[in-house]
C-alpha atoms as a PDB file:
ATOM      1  CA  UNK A   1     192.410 -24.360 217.081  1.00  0.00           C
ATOM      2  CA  UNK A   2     191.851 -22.736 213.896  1.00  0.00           C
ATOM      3  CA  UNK A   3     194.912 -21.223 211.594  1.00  0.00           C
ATOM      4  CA  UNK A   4     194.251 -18.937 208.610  1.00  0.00           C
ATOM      5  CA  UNK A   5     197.187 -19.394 206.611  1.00  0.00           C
ATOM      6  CA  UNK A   6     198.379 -16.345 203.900  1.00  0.00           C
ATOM      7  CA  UNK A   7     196.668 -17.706 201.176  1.00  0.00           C
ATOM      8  CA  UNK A   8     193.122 -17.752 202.947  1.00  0.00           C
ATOM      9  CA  UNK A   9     193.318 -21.424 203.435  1.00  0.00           C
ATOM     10  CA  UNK A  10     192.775 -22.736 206.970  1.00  0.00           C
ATOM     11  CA  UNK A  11     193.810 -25.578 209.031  1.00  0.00           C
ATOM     12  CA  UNK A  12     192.264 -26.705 212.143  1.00  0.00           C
ATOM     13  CA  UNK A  13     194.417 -28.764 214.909  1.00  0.00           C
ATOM     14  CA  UNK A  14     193.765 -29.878 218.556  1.00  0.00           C
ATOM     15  CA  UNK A  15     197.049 -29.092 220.545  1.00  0.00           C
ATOM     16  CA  UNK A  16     198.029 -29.049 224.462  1.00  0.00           C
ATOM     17  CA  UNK A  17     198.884 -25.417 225.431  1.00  0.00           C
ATOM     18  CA  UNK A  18     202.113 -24.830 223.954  1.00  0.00           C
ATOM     19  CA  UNK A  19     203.652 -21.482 222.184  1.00  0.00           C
ATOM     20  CA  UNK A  20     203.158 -20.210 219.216  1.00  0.00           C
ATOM     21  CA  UNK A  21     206.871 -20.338 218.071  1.00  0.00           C
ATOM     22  CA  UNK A  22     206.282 -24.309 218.585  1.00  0.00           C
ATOM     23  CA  UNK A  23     202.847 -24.291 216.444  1.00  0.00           C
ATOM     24  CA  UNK A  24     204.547 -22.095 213.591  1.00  0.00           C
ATOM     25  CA  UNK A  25     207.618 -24.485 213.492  1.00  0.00           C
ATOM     26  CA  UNK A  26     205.468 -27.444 213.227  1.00  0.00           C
ATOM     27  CA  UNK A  27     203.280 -26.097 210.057  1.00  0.00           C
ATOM     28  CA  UNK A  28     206.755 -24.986 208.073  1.00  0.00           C
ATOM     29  CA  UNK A  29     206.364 -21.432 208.490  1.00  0.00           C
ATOM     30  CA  UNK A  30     208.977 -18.985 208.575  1.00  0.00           C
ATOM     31  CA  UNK A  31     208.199 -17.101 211.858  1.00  0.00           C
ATOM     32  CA  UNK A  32     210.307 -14.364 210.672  1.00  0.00           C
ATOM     33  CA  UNK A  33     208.411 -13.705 207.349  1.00  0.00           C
ATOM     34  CA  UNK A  34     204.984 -13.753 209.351  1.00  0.00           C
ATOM     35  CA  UNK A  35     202.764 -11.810 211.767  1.00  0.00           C
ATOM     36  CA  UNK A  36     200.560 -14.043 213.720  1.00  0.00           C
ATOM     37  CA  UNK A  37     197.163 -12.502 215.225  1.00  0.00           C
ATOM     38  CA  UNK A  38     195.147 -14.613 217.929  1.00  0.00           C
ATOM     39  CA  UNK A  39     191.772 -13.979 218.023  1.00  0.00           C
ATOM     40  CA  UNK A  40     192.487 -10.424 216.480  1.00  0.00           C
ATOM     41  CA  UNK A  41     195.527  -8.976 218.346  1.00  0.00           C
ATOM     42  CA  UNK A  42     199.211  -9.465 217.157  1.00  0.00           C
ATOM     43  CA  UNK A  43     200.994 -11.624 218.919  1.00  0.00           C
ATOM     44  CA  UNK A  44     204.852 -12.487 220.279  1.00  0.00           C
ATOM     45  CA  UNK A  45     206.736 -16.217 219.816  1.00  0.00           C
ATOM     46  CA  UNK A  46     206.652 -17.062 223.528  1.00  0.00           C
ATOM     47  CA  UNK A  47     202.481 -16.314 223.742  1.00  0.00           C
ATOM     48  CA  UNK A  48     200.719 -19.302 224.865  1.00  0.00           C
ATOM     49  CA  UNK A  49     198.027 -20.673 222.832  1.00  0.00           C
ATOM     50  CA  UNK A  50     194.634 -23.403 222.903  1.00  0.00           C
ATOM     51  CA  UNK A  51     192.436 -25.105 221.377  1.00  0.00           C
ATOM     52  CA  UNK A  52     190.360 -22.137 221.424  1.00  0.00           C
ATOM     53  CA  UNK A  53     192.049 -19.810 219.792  1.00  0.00           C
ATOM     54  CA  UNK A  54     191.621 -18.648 216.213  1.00  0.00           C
ATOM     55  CA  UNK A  55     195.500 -17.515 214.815  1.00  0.00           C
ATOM     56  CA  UNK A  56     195.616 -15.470 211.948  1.00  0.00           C
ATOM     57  CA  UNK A  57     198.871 -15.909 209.995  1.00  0.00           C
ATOM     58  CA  UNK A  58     199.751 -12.584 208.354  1.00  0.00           C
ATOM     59  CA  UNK A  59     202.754 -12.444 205.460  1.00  0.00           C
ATOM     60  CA  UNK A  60     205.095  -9.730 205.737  1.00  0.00           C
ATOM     61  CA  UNK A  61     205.887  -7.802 202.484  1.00  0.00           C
ATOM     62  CA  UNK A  62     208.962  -6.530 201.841  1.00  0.00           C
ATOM     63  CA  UNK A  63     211.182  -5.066 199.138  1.00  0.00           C
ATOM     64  CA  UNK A  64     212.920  -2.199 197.961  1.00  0.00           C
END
């Protein structure tokens, strides 16, 4: 699986099918401060993921 971090930097990992919310908490990243796209489509927490997928890990901007 491929992961596209915020910064344009990417990671690859080989994983058993497991949730994203699982994968996100394992790489340190805030799930609440992201947006994570699999293979081009947002995606929820609980959405399964493999080896094949590519996530895209979007940063949320906010601020007043």
């Amino acid at each position: 699986m491929k992961i596209i971090l915020p910064d344009g930097s990417f990671k690859e990992f080989q994983i058993a099918e497991e949730s994203i919310a699982i994968d996100l908490k394992c790489s340190a990243i805030n799930s609440v401060e992201v947006l994570v796209a699999k293979n081009g489509r947002i995606i929820l927490e609980l959405d399964q993921i493999r080896n094949e997928d590519e996530l895209n890990i979007i940063e949320i901007i906010n601020g007043g």
